[in-house]
N, C-alpha and C. Protein backbone atom coordinates (compact mmCIF):
# COMPACT_ATOMS: atom_id res chain seq x y z
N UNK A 1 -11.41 16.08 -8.33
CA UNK A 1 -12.62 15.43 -8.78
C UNK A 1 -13.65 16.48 -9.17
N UNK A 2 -14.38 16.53 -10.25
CA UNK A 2 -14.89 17.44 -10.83
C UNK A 2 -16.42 17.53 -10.00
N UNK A 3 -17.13 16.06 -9.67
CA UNK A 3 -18.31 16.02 -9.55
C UNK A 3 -17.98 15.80 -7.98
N UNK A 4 -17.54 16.07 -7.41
CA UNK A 4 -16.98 15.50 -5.92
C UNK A 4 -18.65 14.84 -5.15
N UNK A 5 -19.49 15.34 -5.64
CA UNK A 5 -20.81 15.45 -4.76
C UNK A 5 -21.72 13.98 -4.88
N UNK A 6 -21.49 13.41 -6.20
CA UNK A 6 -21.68 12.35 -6.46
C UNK A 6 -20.79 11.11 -5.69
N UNK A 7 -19.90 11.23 -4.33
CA UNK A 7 -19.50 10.10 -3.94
C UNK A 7 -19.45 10.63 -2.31
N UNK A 8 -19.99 11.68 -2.08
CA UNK A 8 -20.19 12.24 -1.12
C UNK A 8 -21.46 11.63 -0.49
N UNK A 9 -21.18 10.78 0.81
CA UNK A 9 -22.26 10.31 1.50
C UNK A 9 -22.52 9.21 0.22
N UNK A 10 -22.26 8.24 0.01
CA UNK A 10 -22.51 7.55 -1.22
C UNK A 10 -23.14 6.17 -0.84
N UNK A 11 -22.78 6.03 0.38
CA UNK A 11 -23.92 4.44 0.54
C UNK A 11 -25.04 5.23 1.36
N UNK A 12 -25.57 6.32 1.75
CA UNK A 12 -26.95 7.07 1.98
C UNK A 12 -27.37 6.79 0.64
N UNK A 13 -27.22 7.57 0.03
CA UNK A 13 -27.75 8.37 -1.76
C UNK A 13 -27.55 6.53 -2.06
N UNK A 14 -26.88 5.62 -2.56
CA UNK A 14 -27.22 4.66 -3.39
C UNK A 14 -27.76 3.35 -2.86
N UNK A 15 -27.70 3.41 -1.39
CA UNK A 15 -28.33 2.64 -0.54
C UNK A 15 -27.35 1.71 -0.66
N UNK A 16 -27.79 0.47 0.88
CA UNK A 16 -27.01 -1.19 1.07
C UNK A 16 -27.83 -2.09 1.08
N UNK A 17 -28.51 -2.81 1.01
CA UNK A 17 -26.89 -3.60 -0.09
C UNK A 17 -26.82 -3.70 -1.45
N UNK A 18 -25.99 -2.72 -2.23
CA UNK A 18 -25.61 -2.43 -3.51
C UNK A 18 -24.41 -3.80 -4.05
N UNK A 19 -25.15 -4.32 -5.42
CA UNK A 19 -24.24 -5.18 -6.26
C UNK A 19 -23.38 -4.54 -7.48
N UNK A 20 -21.87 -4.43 -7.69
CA UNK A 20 -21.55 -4.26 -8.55
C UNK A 20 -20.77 -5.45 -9.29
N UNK A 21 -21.19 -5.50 -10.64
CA UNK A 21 -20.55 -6.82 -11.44
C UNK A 21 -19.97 -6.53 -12.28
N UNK A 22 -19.28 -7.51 -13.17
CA UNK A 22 -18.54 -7.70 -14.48
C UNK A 22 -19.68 -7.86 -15.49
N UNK A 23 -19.60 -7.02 -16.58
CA UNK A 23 -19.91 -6.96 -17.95
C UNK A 23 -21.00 -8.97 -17.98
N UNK A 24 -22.02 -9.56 -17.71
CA UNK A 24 -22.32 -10.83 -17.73
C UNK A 24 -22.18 -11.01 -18.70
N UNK A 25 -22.74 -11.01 -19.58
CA UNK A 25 -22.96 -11.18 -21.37
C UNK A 25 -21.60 -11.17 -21.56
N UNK A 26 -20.83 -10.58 -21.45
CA UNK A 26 -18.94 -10.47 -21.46
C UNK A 26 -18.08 -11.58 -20.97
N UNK A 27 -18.14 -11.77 -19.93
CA UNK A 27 -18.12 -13.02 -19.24
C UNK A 27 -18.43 -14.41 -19.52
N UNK A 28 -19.89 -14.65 -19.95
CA UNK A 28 -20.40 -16.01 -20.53
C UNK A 28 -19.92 -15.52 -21.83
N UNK A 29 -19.98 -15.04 -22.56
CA UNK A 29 -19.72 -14.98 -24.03
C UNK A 29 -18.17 -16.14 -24.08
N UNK A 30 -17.59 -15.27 -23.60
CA UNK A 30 -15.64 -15.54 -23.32
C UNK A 30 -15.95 -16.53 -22.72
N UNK A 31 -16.31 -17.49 -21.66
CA UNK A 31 -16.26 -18.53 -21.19
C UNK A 31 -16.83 -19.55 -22.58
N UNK A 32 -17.83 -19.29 -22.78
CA UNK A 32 -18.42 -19.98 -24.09
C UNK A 32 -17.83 -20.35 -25.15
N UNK A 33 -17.03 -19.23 -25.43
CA UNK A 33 -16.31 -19.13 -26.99
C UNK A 33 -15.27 -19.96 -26.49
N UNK A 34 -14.42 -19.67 -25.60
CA UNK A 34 -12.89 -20.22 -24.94
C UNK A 34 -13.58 -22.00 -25.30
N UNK A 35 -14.21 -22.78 -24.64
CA UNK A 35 -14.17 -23.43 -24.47
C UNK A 35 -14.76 -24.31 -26.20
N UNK A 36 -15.56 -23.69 -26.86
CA UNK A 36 -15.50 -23.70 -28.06
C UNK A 36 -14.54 -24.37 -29.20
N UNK A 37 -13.39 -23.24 -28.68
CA UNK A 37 -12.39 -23.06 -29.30
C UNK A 37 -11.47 -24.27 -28.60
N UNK A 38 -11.65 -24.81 -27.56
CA UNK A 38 -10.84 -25.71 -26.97
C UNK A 38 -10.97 -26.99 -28.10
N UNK A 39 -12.82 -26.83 -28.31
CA UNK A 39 -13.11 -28.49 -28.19
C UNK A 39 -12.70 -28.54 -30.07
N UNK A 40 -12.78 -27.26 -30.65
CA UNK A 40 -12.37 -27.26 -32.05
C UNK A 40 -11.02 -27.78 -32.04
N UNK A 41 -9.78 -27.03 -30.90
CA UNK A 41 -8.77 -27.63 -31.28
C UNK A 41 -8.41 -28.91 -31.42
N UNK A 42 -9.04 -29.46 -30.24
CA UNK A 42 -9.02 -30.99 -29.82
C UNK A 42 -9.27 -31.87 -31.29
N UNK A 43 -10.56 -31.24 -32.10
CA UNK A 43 -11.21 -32.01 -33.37
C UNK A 43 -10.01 -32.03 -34.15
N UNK A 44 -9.63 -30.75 -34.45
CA UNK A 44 -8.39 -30.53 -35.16
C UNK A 44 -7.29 -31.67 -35.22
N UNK A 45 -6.56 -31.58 -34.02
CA UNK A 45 -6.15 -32.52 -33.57
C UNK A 45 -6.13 -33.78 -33.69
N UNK A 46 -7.11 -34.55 -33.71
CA UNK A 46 -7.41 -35.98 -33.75
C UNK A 46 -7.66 -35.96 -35.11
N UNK A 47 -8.32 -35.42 -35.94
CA UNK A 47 -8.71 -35.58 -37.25
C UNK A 47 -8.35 -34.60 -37.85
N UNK A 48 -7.67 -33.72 -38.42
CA UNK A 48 -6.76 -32.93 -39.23
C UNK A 48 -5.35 -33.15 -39.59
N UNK A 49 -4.80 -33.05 -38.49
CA UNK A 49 -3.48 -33.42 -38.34
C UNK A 49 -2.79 -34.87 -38.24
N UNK A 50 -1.92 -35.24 -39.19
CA UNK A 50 -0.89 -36.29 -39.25
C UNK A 50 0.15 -35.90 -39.41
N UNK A 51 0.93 -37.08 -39.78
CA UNK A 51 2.45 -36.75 -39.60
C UNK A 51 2.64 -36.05 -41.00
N UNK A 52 1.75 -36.31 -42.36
CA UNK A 52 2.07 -35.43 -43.53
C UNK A 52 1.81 -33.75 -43.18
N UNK A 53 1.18 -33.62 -42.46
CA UNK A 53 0.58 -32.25 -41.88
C UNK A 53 1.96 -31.00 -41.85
N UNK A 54 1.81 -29.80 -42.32
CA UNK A 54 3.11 -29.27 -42.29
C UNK A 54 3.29 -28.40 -41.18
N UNK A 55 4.39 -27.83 -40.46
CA UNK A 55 4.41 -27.74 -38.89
C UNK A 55 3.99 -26.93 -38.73
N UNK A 56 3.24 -25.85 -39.40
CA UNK A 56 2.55 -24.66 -39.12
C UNK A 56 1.06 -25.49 -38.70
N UNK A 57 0.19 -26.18 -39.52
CA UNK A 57 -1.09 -27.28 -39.06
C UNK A 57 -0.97 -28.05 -37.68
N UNK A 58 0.41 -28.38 -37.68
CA UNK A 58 0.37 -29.14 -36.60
C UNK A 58 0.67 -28.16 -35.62
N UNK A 59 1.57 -27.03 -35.31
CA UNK A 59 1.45 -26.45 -34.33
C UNK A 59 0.06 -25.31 -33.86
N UNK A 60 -0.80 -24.47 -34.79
CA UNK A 60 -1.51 -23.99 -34.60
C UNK A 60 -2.70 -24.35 -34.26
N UNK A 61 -3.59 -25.49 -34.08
CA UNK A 61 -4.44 -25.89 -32.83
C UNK A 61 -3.96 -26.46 -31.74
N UNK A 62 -2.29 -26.12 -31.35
CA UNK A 62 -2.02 -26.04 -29.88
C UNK A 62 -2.42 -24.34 -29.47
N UNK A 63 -2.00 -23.76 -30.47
CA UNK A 63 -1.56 -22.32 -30.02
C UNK A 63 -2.82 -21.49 -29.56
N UNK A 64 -4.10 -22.21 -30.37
CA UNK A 64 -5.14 -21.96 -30.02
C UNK A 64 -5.70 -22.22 -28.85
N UNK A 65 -5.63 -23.79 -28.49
CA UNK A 65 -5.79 -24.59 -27.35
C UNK A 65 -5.15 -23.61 -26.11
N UNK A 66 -4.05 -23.33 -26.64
CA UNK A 66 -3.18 -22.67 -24.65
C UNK A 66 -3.79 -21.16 -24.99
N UNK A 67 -3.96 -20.53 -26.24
CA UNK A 67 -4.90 -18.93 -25.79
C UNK A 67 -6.63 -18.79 -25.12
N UNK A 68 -6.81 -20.34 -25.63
CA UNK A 68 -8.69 -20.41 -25.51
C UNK A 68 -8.67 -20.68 -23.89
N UNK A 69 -7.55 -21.57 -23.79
CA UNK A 69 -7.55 -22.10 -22.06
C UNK A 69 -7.01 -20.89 -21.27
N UNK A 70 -5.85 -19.99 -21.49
CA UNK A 70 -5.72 -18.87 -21.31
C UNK A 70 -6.77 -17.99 -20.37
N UNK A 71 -7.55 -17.96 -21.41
CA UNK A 71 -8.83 -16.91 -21.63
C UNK A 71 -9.84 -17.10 -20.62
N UNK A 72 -9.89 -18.82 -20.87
CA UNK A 72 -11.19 -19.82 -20.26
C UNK A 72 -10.69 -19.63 -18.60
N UNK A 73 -9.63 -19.86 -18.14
CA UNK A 73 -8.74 -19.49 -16.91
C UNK A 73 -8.68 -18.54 -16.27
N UNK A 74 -8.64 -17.06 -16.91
CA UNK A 74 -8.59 -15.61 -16.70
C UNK A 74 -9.87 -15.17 -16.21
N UNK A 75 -11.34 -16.00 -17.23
CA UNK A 75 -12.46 -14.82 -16.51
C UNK A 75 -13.10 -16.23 -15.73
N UNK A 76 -12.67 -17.66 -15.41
CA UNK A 76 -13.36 -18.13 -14.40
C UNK A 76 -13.12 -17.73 -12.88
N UNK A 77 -11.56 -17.56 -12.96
CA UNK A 77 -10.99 -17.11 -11.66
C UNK A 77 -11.22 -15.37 -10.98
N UNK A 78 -11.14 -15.02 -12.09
CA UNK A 78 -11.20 -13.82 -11.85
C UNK A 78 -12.68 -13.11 -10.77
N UNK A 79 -12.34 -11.59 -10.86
CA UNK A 79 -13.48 -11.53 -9.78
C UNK A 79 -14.83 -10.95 -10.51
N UNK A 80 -16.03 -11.44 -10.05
CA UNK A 80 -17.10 -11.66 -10.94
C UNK A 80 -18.14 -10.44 -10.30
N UNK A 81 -18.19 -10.43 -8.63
CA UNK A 81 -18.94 -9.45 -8.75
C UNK A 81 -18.36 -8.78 -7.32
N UNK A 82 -18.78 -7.16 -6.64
CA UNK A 82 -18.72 -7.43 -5.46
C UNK A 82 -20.00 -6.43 -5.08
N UNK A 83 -20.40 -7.13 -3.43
CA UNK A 83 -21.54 -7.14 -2.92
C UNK A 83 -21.31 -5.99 -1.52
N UNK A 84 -21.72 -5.35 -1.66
CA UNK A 84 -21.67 -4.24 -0.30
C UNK A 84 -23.22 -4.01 0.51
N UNK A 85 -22.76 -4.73 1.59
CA UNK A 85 -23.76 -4.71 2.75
C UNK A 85 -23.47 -4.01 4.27
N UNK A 86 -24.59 -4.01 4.96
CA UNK A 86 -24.19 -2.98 6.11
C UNK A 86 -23.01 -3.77 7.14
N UNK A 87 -22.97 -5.10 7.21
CA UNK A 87 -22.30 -5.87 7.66
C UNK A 87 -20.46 -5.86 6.91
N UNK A 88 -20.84 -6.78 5.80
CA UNK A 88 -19.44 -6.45 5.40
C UNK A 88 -19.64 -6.49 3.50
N UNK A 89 -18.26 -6.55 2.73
CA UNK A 89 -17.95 -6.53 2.07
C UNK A 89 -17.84 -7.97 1.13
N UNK A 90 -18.44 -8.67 0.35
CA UNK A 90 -18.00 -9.82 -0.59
C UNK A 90 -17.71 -9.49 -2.03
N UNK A 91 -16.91 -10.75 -1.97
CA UNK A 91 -15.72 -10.50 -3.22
C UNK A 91 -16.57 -11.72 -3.63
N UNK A 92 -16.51 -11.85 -4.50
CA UNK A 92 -17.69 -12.99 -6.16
C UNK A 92 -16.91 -13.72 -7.04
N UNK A 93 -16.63 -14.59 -7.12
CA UNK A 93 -15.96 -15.36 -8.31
C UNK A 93 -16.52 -16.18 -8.75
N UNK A 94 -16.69 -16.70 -10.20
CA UNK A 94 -17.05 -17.66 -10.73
C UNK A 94 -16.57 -19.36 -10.03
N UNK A 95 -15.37 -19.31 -10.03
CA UNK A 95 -14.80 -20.85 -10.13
C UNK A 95 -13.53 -20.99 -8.86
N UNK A 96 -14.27 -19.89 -8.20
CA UNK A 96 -13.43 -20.02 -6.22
C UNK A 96 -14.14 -19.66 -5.40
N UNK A 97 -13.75 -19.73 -4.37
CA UNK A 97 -14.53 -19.44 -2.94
C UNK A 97 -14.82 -18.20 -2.78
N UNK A 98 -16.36 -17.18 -2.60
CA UNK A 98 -15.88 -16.26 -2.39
C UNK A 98 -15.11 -15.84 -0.83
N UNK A 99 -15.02 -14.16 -0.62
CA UNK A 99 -14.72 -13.92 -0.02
C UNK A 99 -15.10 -12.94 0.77
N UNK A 100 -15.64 -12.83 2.05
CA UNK A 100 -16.29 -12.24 2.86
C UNK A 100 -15.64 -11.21 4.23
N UNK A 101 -15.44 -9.79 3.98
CA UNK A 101 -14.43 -9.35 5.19
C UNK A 101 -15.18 -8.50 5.99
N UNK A 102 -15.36 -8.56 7.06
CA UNK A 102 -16.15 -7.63 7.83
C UNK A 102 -15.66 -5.76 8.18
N UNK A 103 -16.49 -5.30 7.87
CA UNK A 103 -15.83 -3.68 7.63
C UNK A 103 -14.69 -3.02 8.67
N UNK A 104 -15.16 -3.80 10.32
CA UNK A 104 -14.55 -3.59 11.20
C UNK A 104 -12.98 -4.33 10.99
N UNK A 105 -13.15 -5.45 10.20
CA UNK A 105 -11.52 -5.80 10.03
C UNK A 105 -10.59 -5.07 9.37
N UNK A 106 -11.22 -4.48 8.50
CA UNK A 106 -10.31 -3.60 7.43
C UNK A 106 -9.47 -2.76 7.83
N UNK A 107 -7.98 -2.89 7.42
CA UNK A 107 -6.98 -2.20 8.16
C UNK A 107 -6.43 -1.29 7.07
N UNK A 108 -6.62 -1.94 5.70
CA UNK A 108 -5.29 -0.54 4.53
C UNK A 108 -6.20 -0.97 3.50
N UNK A 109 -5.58 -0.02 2.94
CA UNK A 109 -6.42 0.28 1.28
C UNK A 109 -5.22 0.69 0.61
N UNK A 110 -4.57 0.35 -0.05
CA UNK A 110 -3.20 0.82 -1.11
C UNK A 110 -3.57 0.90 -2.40
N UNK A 111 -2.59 0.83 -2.89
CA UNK A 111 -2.35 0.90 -4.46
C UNK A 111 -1.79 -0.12 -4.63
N UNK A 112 -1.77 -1.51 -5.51
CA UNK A 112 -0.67 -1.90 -6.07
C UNK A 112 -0.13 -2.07 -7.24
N UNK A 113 0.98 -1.73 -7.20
CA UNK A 113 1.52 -0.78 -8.73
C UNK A 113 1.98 -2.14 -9.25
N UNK A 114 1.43 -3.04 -9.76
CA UNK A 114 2.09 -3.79 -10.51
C UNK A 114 1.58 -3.71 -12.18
N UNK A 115 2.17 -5.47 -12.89
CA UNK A 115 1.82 -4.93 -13.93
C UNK A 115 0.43 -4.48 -14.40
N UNK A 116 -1.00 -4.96 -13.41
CA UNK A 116 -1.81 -4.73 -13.91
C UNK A 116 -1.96 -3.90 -12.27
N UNK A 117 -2.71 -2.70 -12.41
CA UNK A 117 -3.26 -1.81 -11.51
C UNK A 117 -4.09 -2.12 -10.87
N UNK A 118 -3.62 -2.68 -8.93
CA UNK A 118 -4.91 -3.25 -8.47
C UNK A 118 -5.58 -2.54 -7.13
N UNK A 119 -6.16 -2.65 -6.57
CA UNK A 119 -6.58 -1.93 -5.13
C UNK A 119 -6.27 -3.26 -4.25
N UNK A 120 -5.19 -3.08 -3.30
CA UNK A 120 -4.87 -4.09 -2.06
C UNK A 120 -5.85 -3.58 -0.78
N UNK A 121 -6.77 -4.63 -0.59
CA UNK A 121 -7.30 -4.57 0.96
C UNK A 121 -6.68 -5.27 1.65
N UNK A 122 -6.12 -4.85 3.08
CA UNK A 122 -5.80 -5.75 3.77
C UNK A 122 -6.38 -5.61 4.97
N UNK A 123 -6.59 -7.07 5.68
CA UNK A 123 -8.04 -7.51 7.04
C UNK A 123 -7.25 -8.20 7.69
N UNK A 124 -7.96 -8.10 8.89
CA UNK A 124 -7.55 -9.21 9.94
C UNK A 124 -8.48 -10.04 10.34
N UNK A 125 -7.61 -11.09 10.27
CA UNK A 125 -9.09 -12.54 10.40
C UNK A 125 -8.37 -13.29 11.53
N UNK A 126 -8.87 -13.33 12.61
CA UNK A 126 -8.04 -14.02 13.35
C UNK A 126 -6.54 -14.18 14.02
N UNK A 127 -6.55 -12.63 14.45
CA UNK A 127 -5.47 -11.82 14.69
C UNK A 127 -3.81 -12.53 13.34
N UNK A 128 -4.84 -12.52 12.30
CA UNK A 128 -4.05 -12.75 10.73
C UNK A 128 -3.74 -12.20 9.60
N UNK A 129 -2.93 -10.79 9.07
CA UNK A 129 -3.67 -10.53 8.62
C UNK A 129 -3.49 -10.39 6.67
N UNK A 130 -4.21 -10.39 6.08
CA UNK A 130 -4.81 -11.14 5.08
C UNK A 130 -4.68 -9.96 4.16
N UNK A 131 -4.70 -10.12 2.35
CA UNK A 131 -4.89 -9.02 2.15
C UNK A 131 -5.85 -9.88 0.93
N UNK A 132 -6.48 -9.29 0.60
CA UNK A 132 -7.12 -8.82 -1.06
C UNK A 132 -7.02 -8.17 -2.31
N UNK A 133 -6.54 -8.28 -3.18
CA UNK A 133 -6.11 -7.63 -4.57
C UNK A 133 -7.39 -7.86 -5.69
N UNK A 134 -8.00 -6.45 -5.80
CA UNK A 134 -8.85 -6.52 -7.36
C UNK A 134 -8.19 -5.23 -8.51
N UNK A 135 -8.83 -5.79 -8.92
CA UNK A 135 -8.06 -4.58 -10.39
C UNK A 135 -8.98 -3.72 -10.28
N UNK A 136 -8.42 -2.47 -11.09
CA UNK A 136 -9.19 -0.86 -11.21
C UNK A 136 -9.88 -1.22 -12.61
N UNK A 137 -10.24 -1.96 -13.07
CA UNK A 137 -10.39 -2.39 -14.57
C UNK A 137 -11.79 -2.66 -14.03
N UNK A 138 -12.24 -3.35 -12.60
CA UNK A 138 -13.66 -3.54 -12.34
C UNK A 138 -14.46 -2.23 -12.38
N UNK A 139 -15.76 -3.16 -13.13
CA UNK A 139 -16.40 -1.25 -13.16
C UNK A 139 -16.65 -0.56 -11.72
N UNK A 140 -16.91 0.34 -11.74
CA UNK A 140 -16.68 1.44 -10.96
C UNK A 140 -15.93 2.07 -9.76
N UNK A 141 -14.37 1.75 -10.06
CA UNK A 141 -13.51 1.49 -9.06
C UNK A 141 -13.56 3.02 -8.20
N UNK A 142 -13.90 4.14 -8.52
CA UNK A 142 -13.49 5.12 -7.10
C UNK A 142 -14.83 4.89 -6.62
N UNK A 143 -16.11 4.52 -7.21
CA UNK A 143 -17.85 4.18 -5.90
C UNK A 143 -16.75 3.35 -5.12
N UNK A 144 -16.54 2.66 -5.57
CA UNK A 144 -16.39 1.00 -4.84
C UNK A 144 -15.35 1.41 -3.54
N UNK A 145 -14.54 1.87 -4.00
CA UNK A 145 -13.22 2.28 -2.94
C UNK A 145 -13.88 3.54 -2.21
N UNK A 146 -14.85 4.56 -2.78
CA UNK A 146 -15.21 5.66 -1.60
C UNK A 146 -16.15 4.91 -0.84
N UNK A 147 -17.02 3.63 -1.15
CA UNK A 147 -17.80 3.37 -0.57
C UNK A 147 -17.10 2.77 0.74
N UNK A 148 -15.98 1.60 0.42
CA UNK A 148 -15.48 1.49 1.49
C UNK A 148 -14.77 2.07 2.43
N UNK A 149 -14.24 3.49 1.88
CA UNK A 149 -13.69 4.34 3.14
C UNK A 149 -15.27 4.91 3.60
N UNK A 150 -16.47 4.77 3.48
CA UNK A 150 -17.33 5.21 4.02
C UNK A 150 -17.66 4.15 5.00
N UNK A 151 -17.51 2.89 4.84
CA UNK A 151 -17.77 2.05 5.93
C UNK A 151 -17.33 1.81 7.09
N UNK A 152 -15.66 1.97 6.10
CA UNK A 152 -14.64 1.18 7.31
C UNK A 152 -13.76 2.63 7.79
N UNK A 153 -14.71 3.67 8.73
CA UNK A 153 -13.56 4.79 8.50
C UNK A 153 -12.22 4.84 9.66
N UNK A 154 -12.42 3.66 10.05
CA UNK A 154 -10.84 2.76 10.56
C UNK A 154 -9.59 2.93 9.81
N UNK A 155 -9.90 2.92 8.45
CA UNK A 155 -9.20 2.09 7.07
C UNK A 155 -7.78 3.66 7.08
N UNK A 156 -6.69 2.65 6.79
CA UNK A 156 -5.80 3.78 6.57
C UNK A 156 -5.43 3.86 5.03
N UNK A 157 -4.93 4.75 4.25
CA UNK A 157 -5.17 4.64 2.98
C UNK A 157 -3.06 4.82 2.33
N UNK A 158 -2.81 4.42 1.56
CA UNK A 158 -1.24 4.65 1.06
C UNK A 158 -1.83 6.20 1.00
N UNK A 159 -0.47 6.34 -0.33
CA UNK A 159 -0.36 7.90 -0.83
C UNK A 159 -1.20 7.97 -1.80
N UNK A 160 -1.17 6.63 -2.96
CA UNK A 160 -2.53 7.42 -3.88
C UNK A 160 -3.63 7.41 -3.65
N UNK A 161 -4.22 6.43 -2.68
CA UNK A 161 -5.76 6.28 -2.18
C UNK A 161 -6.16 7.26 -1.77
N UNK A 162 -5.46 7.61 -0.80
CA UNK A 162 -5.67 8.96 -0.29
C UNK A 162 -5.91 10.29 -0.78
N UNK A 163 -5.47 10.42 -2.33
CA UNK A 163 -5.67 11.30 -3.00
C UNK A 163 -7.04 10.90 -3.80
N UNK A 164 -7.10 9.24 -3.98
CA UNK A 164 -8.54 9.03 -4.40
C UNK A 164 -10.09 9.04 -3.60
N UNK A 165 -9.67 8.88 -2.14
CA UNK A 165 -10.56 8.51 -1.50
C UNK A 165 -11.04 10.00 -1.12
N UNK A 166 -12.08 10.11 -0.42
CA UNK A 166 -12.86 11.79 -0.57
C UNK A 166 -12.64 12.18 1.30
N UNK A 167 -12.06 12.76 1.66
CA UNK A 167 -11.75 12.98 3.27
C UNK A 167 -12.65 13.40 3.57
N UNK A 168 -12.68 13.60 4.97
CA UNK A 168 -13.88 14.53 5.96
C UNK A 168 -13.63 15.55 5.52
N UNK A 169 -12.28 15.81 5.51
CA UNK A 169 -12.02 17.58 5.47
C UNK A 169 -12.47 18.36 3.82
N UNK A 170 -12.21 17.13 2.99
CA UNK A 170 -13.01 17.47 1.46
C UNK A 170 -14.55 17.61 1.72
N UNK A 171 -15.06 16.68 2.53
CA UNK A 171 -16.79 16.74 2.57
C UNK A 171 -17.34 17.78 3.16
N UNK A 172 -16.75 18.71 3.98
CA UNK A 172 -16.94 19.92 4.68
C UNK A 172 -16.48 21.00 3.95
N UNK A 173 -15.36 20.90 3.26
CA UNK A 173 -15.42 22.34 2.25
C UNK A 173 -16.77 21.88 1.13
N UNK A 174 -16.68 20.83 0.53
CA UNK A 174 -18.02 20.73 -0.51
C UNK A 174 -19.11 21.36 0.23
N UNK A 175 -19.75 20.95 1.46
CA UNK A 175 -20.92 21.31 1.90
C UNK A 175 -20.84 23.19 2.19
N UNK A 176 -19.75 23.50 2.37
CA UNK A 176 -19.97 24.63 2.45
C UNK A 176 -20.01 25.69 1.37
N UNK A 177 -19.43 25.20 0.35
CA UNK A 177 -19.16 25.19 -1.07
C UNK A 177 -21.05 25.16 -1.56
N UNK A 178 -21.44 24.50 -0.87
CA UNK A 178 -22.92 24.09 -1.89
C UNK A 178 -23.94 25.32 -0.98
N UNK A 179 -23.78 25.87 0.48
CA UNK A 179 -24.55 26.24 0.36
C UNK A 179 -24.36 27.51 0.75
N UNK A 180 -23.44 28.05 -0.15
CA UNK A 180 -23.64 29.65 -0.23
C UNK A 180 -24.66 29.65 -1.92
């Protein structure tokens, strides 16, 4: 890490309780348009298309309909913001419950290598334990992940976290590093 110093001590320096979100204007835009595009197909549909209609007309305001709903599906569910407080951690969604884990529950921090690249938390709720998946695609995924190895320093990390997350033993060569 080039700037290592910038995530060093990072909920001191940016304070709690810090909000990070999704692009809004990005978000409503795409919810807006998706549904737009739904109610066009629908028009389409009822009043464009008959049986003279040739099968390219008749199939392309479905094709629209299942990409707009697609779309409309992807950023309601998806995760909208998350909230870091001295207490715990919330996860934000538009069109679900959020989700609330207390720092002391937090047991792993992984990688999961699937097709889309996500950060797995996993908690215990009730001697249960639970995990969480967000994508690295949310803005500022190493604050977000150093912040929580700054909270929860319980948290055990896989093999790549660990190379992402900033150790004690990194924060003590930096400091000594800074003040010669």
């Amino acid at each position: 890490m080039a700037n290592l110093g910038e995530f060093i001590d990072i909920n001191k320096t940016r304070g709690l309780p810090r909000t990070y979100k999704f692009n809004q204007f990005i978000r409503w835009f795409t919810l807006i348009f998706a549904v737009l595009a739904i109610a066009y197909s629908i028009w389409l549909i009822f009043n464009k298309v008959d049986s003279d209609s040739s099968r390219f007309t008749q199939f392309v305001p479905f094709i629209i309909m299942f990409l707009a709903l697609n779309s409309f599906l992807r950023n309601l569910f998806s995760l909208n913001k998350i909230k870091l407080t001295h207490e715990m951690i919330s996860f934000r969604y538009l069109g679900k419950k959020s989700v609330n884990i207390l720092w002391s529950s937090l047991v792993k921090m992984e990688l999961n290598d699937s097709k889309r690249k996500m950060i797995r938390l996993k908690y215990i709720v009730d001697d249960v334990e639970k995990s969480l998946d967000y994508t690295l695609s949310f803005p500022k995924p190493l604050e977000i992940a150093n912040s929580i190895a700054e909270m929860a320093p319980q948290i055990e990390f896989d093999e790549f976290m660990a190379t992402v997350v900033i150790t004690d033993k990194e924060k003590k060569t930096f400091f000594k590093k800074n003040k010669k």
